[in-house]
Structures are given as structure tokens and as C-alpha cells.
C-alpha atoms as a PDB file:
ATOM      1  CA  UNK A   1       0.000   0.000   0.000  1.00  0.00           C
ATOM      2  CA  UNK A   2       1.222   3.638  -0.899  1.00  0.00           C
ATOM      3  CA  UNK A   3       1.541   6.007   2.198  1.00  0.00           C
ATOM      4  CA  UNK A   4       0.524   9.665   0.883  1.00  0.00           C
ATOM      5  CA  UNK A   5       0.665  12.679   3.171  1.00  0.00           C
ATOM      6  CA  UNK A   6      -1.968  15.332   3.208  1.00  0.00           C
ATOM      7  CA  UNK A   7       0.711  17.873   5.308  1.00  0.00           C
ATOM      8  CA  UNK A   8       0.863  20.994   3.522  1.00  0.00           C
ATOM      9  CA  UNK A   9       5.189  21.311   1.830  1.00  0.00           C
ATOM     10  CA  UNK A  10       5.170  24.854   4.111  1.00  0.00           C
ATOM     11  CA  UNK A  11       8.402  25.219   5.753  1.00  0.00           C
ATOM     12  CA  UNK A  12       7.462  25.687   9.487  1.00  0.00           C
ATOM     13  CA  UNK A  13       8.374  28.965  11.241  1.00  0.00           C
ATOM     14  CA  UNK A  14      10.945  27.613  13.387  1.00  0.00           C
ATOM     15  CA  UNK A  15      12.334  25.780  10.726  1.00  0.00           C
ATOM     16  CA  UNK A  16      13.510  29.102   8.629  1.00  0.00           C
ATOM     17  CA  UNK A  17      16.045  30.849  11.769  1.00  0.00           C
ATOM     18  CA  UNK A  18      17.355  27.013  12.372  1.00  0.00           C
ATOM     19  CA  UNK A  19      18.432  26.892   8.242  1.00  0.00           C
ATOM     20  CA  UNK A  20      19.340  30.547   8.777  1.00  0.00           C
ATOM     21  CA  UNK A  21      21.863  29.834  12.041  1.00  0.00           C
ATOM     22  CA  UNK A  22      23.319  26.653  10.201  1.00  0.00           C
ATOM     23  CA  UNK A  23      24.155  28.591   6.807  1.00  0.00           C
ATOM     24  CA  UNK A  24      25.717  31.156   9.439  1.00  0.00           C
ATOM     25  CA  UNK A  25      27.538  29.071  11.155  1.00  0.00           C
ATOM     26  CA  UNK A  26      29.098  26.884   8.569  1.00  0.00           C
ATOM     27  CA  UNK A  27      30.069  30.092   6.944  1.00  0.00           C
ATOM     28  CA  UNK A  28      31.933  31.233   9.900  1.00  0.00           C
ATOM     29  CA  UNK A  29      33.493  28.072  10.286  1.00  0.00           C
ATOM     30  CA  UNK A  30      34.926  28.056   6.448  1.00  0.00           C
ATOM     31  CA  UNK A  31      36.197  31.663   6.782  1.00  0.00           C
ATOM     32  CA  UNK A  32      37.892  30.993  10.012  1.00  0.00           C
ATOM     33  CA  UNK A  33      39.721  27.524   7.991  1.00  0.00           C
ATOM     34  CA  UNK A  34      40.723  30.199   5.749  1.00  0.00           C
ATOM     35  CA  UNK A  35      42.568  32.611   7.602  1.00  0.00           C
ATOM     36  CA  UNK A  36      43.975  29.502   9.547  1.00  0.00           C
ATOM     37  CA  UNK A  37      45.679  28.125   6.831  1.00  0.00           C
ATOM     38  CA  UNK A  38      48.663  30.762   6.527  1.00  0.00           C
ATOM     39  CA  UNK A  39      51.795  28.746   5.108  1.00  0.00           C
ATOM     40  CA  UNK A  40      55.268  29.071   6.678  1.00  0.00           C
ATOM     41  CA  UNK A  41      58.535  29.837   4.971  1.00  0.00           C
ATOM     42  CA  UNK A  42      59.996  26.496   4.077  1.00  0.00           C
ATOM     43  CA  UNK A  43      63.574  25.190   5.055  1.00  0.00           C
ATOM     44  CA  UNK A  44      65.719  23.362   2.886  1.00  0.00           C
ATOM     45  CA  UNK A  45      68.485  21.435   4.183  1.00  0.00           C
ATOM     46  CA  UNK A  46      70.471  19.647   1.341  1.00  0.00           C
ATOM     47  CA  UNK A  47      72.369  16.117   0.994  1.00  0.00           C
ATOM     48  CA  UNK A  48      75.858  18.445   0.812  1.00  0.00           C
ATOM     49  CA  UNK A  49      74.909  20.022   3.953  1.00  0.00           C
ATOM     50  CA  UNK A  50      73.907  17.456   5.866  1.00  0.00           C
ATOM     51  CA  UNK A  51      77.311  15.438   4.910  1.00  0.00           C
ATOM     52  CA  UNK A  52      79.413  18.435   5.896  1.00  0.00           C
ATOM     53  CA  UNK A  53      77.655  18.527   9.066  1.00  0.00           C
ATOM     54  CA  UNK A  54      78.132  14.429   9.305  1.00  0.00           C
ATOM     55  CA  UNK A  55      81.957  14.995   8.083  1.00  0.00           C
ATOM     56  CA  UNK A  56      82.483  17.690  10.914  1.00  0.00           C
ATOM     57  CA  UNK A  57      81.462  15.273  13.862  1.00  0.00           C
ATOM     58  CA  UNK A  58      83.565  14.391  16.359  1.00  0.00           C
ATOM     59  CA  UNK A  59      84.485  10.563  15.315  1.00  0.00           C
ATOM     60  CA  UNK A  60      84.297   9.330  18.760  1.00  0.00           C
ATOM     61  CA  UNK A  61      82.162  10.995  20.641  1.00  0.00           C
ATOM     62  CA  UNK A  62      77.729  11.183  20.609  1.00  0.00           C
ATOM     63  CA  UNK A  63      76.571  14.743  19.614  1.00  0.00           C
ATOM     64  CA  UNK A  64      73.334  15.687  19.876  1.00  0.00           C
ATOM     65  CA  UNK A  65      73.772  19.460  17.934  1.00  0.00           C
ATOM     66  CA  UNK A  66      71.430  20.119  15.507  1.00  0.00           C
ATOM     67  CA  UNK A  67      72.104  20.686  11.795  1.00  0.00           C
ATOM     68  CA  UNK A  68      69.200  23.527  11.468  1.00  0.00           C
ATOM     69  CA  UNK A  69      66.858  24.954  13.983  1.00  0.00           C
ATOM     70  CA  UNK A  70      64.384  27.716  12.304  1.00  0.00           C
ATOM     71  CA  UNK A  71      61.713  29.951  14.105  1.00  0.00           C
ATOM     72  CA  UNK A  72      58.182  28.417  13.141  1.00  0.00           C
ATOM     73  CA  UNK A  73      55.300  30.542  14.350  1.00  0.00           C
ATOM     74  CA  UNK A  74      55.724  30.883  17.927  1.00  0.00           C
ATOM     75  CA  UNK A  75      57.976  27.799  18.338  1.00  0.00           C
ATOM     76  CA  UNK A  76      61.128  26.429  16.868  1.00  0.00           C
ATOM     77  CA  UNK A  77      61.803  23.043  15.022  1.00  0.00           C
ATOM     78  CA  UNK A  78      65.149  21.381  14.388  1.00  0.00           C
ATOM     79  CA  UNK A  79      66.797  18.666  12.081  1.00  0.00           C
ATOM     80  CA  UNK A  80      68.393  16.689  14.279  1.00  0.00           C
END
């Protein structure tokens, strides 16, 4: 048997604010994702320095000195 509703297709009144506050919202989310996203300055650290680093090691002794610390945003990050 086929179910067929007599409701009227109306869109309720609380129904229009709630569609309303969601469009809002998600568009507040995407613009905040967007000003999130600001890209860093990118490091390069190549094969000839990292050998000249490895070549200028003490030969018998553990060293734990980094081959290139940078400032990223509010921290710092190092190739170790």
C-alpha cells in the first residue's frame, strides 16, 4: 500500500532561523579555515649540507647538535 501525506510542503516557522543559524555558522566556520591556513617559509636542508655537518662530527664521541633549527610561528623546530 502507498503512504501519501496530506501535510501541507510549508516550511514551518521555526524551521527558517534554524536553516538561517546553520548557513551562518558553517560560513563562519569556512572563513575561520581560511585565515587559519597561513603557510610558513619552508627550510631546505640539502644532501651536501647534511654530509658536511656528518663529516664535521667528532668521530668518537655522541653529539646531539642540531644541523638547522628555524623559528616556526611561535615555536622552533630542528633537524636533528
Amino acid at each position: 500500500m502507498l503512504a501519501v501525506s496530506l501535510k501541507p510542503t510549508t516550511k514551518s516557522h521555526q524551521e527558517i532561523p534554524m536553516r538561517k543559524a546553520l548557513l551562518f555558522a558553517a560560513g563562519l566556520l569556512l572563513a575561520t579555515q581560511a585565515f587559519a591556513q597561513s603557510t610558513l617559509p619552508a627550510i631546505d636542508v640539502t644532501a651536501a649540507e647534511i654530509k658536511a655537518f656528518i663529516d664535521a662530527l667528532p668521530k668518537d664521541a655522541i653529539s646531539d647538535r642540531p644541523i638547522r633549527v628555524v623559528t616556526v610561528g611561535n615555536g622552533k623546530a630542528g633537524v636533528y
